[in-house]
PDB file of N, CA and C in Angstrom:
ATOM      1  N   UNK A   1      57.725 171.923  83.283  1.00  0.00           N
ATOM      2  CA  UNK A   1      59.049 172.162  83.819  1.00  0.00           C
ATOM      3  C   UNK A   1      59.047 171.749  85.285  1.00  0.00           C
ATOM      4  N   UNK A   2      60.191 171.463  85.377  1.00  0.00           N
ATOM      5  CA  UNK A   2      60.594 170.546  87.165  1.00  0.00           C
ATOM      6  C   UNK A   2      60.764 172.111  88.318  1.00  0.00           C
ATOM      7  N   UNK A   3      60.517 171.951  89.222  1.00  0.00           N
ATOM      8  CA  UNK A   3      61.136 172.616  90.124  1.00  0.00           C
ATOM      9  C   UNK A   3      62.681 172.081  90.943  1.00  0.00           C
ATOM     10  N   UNK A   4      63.334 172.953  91.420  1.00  0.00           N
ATOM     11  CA  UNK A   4      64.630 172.753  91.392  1.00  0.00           C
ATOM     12  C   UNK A   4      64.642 171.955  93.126  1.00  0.00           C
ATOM     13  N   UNK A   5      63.742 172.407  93.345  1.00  0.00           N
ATOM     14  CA  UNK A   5      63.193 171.796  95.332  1.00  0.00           C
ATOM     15  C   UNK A   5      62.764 170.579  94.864  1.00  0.00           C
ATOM     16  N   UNK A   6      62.605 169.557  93.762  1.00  0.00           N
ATOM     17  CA  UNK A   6      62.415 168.063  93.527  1.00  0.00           C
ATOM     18  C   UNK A   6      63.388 167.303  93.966  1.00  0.00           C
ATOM     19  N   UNK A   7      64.563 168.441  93.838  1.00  0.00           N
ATOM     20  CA  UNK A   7      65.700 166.915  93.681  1.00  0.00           C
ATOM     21  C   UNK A   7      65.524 167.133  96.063  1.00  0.00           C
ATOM     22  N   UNK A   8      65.088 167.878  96.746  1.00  0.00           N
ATOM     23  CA  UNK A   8      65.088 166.973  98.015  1.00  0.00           C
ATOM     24  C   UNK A   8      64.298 166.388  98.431  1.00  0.00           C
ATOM     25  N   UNK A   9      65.284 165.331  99.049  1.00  0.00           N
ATOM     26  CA  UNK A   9      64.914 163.907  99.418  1.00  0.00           C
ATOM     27  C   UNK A   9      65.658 162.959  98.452  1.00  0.00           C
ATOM     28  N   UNK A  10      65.926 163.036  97.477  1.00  0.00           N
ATOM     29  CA  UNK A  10      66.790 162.417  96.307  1.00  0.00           C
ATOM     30  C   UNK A  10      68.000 161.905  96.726  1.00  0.00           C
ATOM     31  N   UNK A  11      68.359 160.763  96.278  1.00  0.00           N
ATOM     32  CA  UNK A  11      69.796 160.401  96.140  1.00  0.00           C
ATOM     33  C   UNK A  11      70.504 160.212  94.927  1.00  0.00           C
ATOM     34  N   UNK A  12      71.505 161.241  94.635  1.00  0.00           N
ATOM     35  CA  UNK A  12      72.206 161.619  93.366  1.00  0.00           C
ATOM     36  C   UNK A  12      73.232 160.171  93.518  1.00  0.00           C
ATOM     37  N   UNK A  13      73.192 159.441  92.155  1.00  0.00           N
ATOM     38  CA  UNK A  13      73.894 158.848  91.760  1.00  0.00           C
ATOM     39  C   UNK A  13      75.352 159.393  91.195  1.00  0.00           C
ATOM     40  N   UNK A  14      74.553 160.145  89.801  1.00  0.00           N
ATOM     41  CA  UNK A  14      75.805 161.135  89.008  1.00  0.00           C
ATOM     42  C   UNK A  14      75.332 161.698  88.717  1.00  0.00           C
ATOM     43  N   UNK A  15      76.615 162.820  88.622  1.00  0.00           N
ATOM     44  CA  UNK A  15      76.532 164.233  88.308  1.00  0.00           C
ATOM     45  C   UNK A  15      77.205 164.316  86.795  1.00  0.00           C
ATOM     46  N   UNK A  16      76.935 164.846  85.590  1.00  0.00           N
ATOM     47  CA  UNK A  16      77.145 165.784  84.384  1.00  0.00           C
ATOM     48  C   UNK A  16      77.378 166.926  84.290  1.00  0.00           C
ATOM     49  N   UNK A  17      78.670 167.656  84.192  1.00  0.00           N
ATOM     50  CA  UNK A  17      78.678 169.012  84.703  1.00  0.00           C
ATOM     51  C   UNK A  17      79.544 169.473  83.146  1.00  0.00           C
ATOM     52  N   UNK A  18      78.921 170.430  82.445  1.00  0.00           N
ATOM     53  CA  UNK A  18      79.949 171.235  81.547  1.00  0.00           C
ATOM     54  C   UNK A  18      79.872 173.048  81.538  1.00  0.00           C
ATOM     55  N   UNK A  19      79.548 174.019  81.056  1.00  0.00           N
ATOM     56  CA  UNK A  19      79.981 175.460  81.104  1.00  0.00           C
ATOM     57  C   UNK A  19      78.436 175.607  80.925  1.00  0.00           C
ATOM     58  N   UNK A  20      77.803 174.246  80.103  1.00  0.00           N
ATOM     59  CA  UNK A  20      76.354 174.604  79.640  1.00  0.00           C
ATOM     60  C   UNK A  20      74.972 174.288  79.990  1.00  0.00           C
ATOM     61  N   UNK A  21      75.050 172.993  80.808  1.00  0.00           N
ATOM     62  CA  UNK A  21      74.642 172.369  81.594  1.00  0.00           C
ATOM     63  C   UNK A  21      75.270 171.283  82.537  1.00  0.00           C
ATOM     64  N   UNK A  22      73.960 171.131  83.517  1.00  0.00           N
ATOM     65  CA  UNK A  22      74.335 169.319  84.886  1.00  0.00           C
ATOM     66  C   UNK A  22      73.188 169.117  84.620  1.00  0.00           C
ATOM     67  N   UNK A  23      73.722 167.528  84.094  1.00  0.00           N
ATOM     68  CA  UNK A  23      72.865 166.374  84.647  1.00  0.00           C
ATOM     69  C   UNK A  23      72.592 165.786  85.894  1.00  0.00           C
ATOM     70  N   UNK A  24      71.779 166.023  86.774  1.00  0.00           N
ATOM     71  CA  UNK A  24      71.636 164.919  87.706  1.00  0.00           C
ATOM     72  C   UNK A  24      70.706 163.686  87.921  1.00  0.00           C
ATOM     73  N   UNK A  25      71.621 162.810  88.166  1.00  0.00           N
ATOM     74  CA  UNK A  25      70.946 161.633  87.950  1.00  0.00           C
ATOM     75  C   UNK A  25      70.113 160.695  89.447  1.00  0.00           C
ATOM     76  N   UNK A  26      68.970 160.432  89.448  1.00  0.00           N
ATOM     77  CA  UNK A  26      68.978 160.092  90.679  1.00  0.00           C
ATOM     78  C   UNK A  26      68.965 158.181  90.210  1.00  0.00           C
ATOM     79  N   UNK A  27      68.655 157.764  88.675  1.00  0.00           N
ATOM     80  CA  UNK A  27      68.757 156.215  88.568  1.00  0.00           C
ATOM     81  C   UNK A  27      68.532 156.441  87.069  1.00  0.00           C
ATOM     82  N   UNK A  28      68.736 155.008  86.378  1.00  0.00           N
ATOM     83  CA  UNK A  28      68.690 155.322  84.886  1.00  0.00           C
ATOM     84  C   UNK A  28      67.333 156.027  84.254  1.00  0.00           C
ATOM     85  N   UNK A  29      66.651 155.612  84.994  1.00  0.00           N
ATOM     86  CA  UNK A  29      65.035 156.449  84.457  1.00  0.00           C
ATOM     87  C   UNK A  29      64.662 157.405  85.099  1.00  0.00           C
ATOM     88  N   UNK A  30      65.325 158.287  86.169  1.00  0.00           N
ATOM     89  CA  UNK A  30      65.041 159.512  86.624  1.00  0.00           C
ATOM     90  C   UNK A  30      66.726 160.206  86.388  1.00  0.00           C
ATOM     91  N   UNK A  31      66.314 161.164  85.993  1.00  0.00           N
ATOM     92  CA  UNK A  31      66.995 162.467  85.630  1.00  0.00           C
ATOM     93  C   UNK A  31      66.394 163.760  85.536  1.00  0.00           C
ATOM     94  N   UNK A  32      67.423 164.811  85.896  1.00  0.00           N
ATOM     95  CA  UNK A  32      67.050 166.103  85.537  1.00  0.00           C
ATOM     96  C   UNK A  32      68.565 166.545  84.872  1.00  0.00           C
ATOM     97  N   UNK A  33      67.877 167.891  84.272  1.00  0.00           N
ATOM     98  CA  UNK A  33      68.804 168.248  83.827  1.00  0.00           C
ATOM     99  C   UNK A  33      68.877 170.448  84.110  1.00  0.00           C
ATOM    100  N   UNK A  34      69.919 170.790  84.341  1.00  0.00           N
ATOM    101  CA  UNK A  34      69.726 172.269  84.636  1.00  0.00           C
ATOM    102  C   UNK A  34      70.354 172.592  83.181  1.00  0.00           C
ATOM    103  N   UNK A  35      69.807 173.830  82.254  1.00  0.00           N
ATOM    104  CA  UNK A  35      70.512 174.340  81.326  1.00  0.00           C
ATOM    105  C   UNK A  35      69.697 175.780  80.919  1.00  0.00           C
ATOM    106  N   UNK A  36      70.677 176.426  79.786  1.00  0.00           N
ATOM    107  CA  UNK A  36      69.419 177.415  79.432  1.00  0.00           C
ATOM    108  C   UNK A  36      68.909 177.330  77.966  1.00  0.00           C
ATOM    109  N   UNK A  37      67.544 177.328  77.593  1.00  0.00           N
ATOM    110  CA  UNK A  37      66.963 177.044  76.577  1.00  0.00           C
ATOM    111  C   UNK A  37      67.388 178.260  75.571  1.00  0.00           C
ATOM    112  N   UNK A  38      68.281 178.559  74.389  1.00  0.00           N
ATOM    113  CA  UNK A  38      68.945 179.265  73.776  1.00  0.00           C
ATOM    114  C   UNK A  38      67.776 179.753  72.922  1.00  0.00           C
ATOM    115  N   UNK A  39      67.839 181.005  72.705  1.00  0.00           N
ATOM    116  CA  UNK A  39      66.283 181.477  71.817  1.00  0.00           C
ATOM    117  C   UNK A  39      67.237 182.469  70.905  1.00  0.00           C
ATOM    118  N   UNK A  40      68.144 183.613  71.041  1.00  0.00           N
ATOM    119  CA  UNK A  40      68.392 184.320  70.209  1.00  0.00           C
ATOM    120  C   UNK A  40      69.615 185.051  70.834  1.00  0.00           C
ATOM    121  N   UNK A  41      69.730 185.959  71.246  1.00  0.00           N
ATOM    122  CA  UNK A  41      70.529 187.064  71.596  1.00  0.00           C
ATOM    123  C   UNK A  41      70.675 187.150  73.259  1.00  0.00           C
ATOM    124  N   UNK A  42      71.183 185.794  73.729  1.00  0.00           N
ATOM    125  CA  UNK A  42      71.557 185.779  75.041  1.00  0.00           C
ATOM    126  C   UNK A  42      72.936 184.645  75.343  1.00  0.00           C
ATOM    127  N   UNK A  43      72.999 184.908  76.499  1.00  0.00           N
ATOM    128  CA  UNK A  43      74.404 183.865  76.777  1.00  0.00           C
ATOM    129  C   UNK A  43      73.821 183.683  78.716  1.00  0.00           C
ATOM    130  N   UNK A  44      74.083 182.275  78.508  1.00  0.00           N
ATOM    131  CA  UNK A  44      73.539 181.981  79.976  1.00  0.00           C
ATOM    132  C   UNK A  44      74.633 179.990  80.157  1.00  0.00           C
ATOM    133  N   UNK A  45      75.506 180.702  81.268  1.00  0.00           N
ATOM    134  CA  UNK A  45      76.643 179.528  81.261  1.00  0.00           C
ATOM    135  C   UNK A  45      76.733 179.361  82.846  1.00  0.00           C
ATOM    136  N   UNK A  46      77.442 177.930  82.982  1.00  0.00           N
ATOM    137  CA  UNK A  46      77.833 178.134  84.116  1.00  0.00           C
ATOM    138  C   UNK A  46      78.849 179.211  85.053  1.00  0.00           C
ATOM    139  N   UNK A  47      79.144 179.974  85.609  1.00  0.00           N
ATOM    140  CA  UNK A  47      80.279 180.246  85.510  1.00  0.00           C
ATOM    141  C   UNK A  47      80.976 179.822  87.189  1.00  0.00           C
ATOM    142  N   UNK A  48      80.481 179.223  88.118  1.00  0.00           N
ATOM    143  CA  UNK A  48      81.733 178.692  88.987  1.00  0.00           C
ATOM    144  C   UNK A  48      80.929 177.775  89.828  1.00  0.00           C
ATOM    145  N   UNK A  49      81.458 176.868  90.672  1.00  0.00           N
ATOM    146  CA  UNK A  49      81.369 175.857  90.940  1.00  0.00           C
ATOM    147  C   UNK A  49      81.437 175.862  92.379  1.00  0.00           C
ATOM    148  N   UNK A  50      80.789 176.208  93.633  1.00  0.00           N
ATOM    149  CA  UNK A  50      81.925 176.112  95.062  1.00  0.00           C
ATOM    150  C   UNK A  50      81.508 174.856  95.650  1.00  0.00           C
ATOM    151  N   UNK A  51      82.532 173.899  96.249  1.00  0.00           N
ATOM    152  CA  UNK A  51      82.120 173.041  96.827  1.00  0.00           C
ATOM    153  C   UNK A  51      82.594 171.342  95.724  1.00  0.00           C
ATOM    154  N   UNK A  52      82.422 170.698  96.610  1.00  0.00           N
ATOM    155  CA  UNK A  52      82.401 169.134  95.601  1.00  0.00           C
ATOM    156  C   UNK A  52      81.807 168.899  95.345  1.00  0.00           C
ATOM    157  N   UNK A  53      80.828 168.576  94.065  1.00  0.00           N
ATOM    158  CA  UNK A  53      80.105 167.792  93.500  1.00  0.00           C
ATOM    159  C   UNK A  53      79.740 166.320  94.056  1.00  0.00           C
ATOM    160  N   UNK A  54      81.089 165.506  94.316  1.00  0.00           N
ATOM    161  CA  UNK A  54      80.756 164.204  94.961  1.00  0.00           C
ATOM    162  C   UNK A  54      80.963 164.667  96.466  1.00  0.00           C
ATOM    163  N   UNK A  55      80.309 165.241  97.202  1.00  0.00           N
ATOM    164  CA  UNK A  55      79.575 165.634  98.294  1.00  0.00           C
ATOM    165  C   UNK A  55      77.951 165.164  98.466  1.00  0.00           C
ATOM    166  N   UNK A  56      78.058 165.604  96.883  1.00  0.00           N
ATOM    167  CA  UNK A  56      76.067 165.345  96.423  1.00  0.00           C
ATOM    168  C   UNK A  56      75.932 164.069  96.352  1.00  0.00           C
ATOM    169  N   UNK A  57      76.464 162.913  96.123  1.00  0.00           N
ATOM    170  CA  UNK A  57      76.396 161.965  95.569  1.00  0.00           C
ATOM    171  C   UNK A  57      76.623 160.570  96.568  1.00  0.00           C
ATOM    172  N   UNK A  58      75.636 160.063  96.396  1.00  0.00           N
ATOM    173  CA  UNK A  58      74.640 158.785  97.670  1.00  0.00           C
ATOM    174  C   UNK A  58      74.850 159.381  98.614  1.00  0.00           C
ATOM    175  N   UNK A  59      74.019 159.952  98.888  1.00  0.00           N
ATOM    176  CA  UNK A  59      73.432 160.821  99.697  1.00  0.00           C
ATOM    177  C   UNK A  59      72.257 161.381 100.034  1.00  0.00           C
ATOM    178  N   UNK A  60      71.183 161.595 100.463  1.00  0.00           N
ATOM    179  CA  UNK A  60      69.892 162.056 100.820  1.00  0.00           C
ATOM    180  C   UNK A  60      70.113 163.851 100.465  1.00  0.00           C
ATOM    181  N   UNK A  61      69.845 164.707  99.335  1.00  0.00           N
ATOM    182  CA  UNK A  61      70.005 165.810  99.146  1.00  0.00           C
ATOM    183  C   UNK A  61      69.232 166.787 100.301  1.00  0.00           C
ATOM    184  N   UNK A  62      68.965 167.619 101.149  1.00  0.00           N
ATOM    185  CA  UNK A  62      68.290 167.858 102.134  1.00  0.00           C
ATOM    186  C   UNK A  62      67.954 169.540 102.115  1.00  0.00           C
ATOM    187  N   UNK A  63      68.777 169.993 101.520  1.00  0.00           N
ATOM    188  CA  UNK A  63      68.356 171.637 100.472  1.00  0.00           C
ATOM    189  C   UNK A  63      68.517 171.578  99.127  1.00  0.00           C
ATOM    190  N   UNK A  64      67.817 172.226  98.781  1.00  0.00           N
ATOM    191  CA  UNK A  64      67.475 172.498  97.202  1.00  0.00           C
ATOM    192  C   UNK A  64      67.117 173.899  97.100  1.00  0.00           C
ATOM    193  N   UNK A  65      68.029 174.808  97.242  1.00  0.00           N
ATOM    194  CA  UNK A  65      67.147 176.580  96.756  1.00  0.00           C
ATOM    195  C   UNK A  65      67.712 177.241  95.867  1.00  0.00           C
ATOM    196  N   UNK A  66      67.137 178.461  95.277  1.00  0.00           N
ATOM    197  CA  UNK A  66      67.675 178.762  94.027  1.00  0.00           C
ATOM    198  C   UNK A  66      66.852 180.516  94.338  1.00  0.00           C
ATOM    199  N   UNK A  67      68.433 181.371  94.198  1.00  0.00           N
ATOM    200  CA  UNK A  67      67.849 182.908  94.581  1.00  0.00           C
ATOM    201  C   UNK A  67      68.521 183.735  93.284  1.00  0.00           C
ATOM    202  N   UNK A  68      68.088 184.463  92.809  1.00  0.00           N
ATOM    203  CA  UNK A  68      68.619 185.437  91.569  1.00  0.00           C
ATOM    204  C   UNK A  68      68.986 186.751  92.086  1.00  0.00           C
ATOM    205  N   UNK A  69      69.767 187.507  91.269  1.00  0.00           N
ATOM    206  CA  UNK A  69      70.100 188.685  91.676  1.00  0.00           C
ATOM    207  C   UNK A  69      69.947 189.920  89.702  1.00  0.00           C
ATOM    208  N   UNK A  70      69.115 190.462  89.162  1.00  0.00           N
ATOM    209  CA  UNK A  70      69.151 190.997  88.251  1.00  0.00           C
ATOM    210  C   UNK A  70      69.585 192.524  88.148  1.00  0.00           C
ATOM    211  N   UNK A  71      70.633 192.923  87.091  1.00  0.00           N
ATOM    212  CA  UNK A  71      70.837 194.344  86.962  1.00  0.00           C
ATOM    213  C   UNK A  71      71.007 194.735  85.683  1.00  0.00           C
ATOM    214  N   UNK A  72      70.700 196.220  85.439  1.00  0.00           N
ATOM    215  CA  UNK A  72      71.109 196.534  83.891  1.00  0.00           C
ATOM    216  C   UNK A  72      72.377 196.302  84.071  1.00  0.00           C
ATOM    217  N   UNK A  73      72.867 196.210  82.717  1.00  0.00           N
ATOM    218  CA  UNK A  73      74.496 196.268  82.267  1.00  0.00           C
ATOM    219  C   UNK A  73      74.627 197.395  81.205  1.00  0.00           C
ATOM    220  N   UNK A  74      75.517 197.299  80.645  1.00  0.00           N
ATOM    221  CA  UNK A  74      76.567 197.898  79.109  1.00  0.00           C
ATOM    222  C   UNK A  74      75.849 197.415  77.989  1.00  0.00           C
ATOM    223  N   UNK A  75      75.786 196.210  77.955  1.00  0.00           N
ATOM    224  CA  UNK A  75      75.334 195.495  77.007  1.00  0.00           C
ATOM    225  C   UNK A  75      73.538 195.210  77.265  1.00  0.00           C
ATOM    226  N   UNK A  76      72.877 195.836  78.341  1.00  0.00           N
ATOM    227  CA  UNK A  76      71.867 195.253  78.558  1.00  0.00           C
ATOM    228  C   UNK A  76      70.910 194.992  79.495  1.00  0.00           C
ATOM    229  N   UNK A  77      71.189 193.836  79.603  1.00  0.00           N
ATOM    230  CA  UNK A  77      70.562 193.091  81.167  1.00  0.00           C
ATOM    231  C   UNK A  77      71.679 191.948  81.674  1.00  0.00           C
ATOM    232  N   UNK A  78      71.671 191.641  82.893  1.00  0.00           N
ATOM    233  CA  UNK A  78      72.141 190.325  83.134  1.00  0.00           C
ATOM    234  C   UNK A  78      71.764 190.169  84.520  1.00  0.00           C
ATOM    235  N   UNK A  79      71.886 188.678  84.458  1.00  0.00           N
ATOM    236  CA  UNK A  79      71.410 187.730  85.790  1.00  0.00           C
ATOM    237  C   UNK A  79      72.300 186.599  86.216  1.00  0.00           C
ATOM    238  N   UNK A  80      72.124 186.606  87.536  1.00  0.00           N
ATOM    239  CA  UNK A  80      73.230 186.254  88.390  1.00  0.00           C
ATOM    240  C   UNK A  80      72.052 184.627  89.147  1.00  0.00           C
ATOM    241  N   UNK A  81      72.233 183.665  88.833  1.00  0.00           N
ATOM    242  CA  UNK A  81      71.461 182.990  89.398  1.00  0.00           C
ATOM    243  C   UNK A  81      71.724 181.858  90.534  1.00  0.00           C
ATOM    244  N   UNK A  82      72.052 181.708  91.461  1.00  0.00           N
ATOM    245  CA  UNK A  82      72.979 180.706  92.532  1.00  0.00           C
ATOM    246  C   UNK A  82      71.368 179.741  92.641  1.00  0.00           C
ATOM    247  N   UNK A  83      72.499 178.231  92.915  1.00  0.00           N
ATOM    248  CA  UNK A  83      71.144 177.437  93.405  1.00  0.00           C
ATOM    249  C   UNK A  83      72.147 176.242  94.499  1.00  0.00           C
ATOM    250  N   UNK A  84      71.774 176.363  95.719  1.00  0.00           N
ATOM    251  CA  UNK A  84      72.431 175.540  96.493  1.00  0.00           C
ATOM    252  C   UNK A  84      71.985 174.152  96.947  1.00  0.00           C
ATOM    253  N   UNK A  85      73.008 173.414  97.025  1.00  0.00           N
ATOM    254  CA  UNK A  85      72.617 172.136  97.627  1.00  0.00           C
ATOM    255  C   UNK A  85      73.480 171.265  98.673  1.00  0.00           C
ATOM    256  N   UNK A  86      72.410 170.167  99.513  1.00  0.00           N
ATOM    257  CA  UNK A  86      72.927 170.453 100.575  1.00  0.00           C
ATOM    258  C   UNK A  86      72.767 168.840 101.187  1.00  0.00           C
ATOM    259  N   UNK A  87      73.959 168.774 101.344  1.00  0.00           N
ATOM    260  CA  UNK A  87      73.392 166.742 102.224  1.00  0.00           C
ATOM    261  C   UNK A  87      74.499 166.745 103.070  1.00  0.00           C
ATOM    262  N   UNK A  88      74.625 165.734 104.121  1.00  0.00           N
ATOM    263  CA  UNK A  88      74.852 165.748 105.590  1.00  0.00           C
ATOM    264  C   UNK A  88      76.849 165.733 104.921  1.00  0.00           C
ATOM    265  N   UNK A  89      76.820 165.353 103.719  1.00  0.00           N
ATOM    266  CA  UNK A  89      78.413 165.173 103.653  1.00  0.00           C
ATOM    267  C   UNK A  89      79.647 166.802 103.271  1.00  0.00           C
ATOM    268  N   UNK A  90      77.876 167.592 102.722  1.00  0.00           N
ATOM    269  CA  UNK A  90      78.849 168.924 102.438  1.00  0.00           C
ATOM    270  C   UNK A  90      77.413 170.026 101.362  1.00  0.00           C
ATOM    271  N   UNK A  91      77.968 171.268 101.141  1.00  0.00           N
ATOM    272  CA  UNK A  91      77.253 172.387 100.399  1.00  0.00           C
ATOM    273  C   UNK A  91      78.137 172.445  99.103  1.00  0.00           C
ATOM    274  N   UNK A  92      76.863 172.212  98.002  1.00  0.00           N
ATOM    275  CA  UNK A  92      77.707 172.694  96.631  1.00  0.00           C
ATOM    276  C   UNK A  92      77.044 174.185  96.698  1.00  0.00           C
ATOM    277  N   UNK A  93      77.203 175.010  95.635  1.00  0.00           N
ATOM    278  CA  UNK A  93      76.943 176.548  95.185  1.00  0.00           C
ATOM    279  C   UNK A  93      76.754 177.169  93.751  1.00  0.00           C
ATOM    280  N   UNK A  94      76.172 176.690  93.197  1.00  0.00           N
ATOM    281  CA  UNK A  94      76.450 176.717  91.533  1.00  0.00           C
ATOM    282  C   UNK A  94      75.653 177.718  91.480  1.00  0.00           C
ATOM    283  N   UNK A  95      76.794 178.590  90.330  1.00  0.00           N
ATOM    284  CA  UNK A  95      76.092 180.212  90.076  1.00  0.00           C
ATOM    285  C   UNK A  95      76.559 180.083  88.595  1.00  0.00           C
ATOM    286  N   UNK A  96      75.242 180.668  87.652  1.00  0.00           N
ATOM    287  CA  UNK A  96      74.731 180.894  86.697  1.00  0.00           C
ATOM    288  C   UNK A  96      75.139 182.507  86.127  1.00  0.00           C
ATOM    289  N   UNK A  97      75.089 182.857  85.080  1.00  0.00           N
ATOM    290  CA  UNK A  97      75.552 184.237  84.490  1.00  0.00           C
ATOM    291  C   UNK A  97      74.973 184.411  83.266  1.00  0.00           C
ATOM    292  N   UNK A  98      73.851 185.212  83.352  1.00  0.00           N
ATOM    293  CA  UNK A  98      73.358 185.104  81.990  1.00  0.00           C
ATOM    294  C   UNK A  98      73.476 186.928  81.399  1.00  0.00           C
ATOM    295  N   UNK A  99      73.711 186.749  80.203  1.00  0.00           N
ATOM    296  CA  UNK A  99      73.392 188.284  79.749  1.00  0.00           C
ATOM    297  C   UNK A  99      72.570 188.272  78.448  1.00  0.00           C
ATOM    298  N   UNK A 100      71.974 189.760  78.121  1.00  0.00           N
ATOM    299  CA  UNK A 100      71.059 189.265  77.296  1.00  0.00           C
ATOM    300  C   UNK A 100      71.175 191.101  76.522  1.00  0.00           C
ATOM    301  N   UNK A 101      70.607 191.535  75.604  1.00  0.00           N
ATOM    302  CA  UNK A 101      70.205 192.735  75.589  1.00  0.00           C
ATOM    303  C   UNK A 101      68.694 193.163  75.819  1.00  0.00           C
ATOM    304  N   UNK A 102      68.015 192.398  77.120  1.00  0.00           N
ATOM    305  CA  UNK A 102      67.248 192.854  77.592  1.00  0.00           C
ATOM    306  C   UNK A 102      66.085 192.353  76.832  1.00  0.00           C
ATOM    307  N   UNK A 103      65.894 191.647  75.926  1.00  0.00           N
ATOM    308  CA  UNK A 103      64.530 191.651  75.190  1.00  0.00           C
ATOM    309  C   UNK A 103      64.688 190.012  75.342  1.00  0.00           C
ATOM    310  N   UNK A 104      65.439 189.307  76.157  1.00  0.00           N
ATOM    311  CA  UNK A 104      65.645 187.591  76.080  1.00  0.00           C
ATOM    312  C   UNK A 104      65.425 187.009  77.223  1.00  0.00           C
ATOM    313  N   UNK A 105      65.458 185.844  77.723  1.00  0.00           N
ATOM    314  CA  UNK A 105      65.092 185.374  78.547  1.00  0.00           C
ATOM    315  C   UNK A 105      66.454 184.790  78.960  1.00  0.00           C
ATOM    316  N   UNK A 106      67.152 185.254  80.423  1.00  0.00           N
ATOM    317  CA  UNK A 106      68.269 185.021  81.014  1.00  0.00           C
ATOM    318  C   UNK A 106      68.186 183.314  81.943  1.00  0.00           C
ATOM    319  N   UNK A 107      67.227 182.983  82.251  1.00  0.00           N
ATOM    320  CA  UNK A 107      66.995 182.051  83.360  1.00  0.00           C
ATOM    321  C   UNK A 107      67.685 180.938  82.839  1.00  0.00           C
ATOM    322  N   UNK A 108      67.680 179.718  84.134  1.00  0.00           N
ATOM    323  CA  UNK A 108      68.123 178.574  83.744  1.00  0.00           C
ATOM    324  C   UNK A 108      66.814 177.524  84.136  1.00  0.00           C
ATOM    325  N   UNK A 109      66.519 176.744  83.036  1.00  0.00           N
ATOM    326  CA  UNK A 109      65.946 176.105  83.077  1.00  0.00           C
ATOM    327  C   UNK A 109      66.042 174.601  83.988  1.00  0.00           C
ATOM    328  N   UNK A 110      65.392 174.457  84.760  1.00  0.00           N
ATOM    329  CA  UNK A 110      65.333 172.720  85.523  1.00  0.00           C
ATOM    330  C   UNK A 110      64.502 172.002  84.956  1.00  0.00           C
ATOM    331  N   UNK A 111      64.800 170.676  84.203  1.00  0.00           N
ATOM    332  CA  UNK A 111      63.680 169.626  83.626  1.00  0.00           C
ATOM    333  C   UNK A 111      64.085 168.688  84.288  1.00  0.00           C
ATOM    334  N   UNK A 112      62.899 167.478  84.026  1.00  0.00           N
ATOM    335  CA  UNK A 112      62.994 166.148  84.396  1.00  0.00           C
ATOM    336  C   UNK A 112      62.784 165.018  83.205  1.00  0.00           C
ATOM    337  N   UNK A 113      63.524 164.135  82.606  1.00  0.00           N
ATOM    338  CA  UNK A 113      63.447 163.632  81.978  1.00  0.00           C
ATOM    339  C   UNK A 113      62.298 162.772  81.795  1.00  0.00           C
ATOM    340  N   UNK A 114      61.130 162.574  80.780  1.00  0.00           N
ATOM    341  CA  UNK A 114      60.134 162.087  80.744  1.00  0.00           C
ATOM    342  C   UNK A 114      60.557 160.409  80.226  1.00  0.00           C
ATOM    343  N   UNK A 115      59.108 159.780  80.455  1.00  0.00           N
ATOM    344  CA  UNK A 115      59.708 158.465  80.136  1.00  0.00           C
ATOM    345  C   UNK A 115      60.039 158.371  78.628  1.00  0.00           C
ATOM    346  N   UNK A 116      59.516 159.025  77.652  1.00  0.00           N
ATOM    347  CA  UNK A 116      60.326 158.537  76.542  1.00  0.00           C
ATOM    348  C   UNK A 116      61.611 158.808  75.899  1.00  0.00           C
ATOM    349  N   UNK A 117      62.029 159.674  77.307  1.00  0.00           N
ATOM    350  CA  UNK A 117      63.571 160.196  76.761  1.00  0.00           C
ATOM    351  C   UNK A 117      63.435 161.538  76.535  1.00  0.00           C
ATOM    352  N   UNK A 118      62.793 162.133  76.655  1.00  0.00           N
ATOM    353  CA  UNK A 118      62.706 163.743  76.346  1.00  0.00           C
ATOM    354  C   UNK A 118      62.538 164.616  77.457  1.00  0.00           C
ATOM    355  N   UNK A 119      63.024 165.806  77.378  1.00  0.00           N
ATOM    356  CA  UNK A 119      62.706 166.965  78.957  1.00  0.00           C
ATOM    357  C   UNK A 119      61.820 167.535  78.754  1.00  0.00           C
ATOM    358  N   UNK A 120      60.975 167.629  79.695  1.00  0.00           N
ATOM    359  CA  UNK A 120      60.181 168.139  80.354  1.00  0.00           C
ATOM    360  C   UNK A 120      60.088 169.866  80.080  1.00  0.00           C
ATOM    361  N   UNK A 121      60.141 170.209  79.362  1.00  0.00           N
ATOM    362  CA  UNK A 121      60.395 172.124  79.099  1.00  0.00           C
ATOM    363  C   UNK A 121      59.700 172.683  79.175  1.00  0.00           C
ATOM    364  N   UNK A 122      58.261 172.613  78.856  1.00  0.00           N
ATOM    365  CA  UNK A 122      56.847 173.159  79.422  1.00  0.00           C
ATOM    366  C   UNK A 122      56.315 172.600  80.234  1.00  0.00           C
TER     367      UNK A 122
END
C-alpha cells in the first residue's frame, strides 16, 4: 500500500472524483487511487469536498497529510478521516465518513497503480 505523503512533489494531471473513490493521476502509467476496500458490514464514502480540485492540477503538490478523528456511535463505531492538499495555486480538504459496527475496518485506503494495471493493496 502507497502512502498518501507520495503524491508530494507530484504533478496531478487528473483528478477522478465519485462518493466512492479519486483517482489521481500524475501520467498514464502513474496513478493512485484513494477508496475503501469493502469487507462486510461497513460504509466508508466520500462525504464533502472543500476547495477546487483543479487547484491540484499542473502543479507541484507541496502537502500531503491525512489526520483521523474516531468515536463510538448508535450504530457502533465511526471515523472521520480528512486528508489535505496543498500547491502554490490553492488547499483542497477531502473528508471521509466511515461507519462500521465496530468489528470492520473504517479506513481509506491509498494505492498506487502497479505496472500491470493492478493496485497496490498490500
Amino acid at each position: 500500500m502507497s502512502d498518501f505523503k507520495d503524491l508530494i512533489g507530484k504533478t496531478l494531471i487528473e483528478i477522478n472524483q465519485t462518493n466512492e473513490e479519486i483517482l489521481f493521476k500524475v501520467s498514464e502509467t502513474e496513478q493512485y487511487k484513494m477508496l475503501h476496500f469493502q469487507d462486510c458490514c461497513e460504509s466508508v464514502t466520500v462525504e464533502d469536498i472543500s476547495g477546487d480540485l483543479n487547484d491540484l492540477l499542473n502543479t507541484t503538490i507541496l502537502t500531503a497529510e491525512e489526520r483521523t478523528n474516531e468515536k463510538e456511535s448508535e450504530y457502533g463505531h465511526e471515523t472521520y478521516t480528512f486528508y489535505t492538499l496543498r500547491t502554490v495555486k490553492g488547499t483542497v480538504d477531502i473528508r471521509w465518513f466511515g461507519e462500521s459496527n465496530g468489528y470492520y475496518s473504517e479506513s481509506v485506503d491509498f494505492c498506487k497503480m502497479k505496472d500491470n494495471g493492478t493496485w497496490d493493496r498490500w
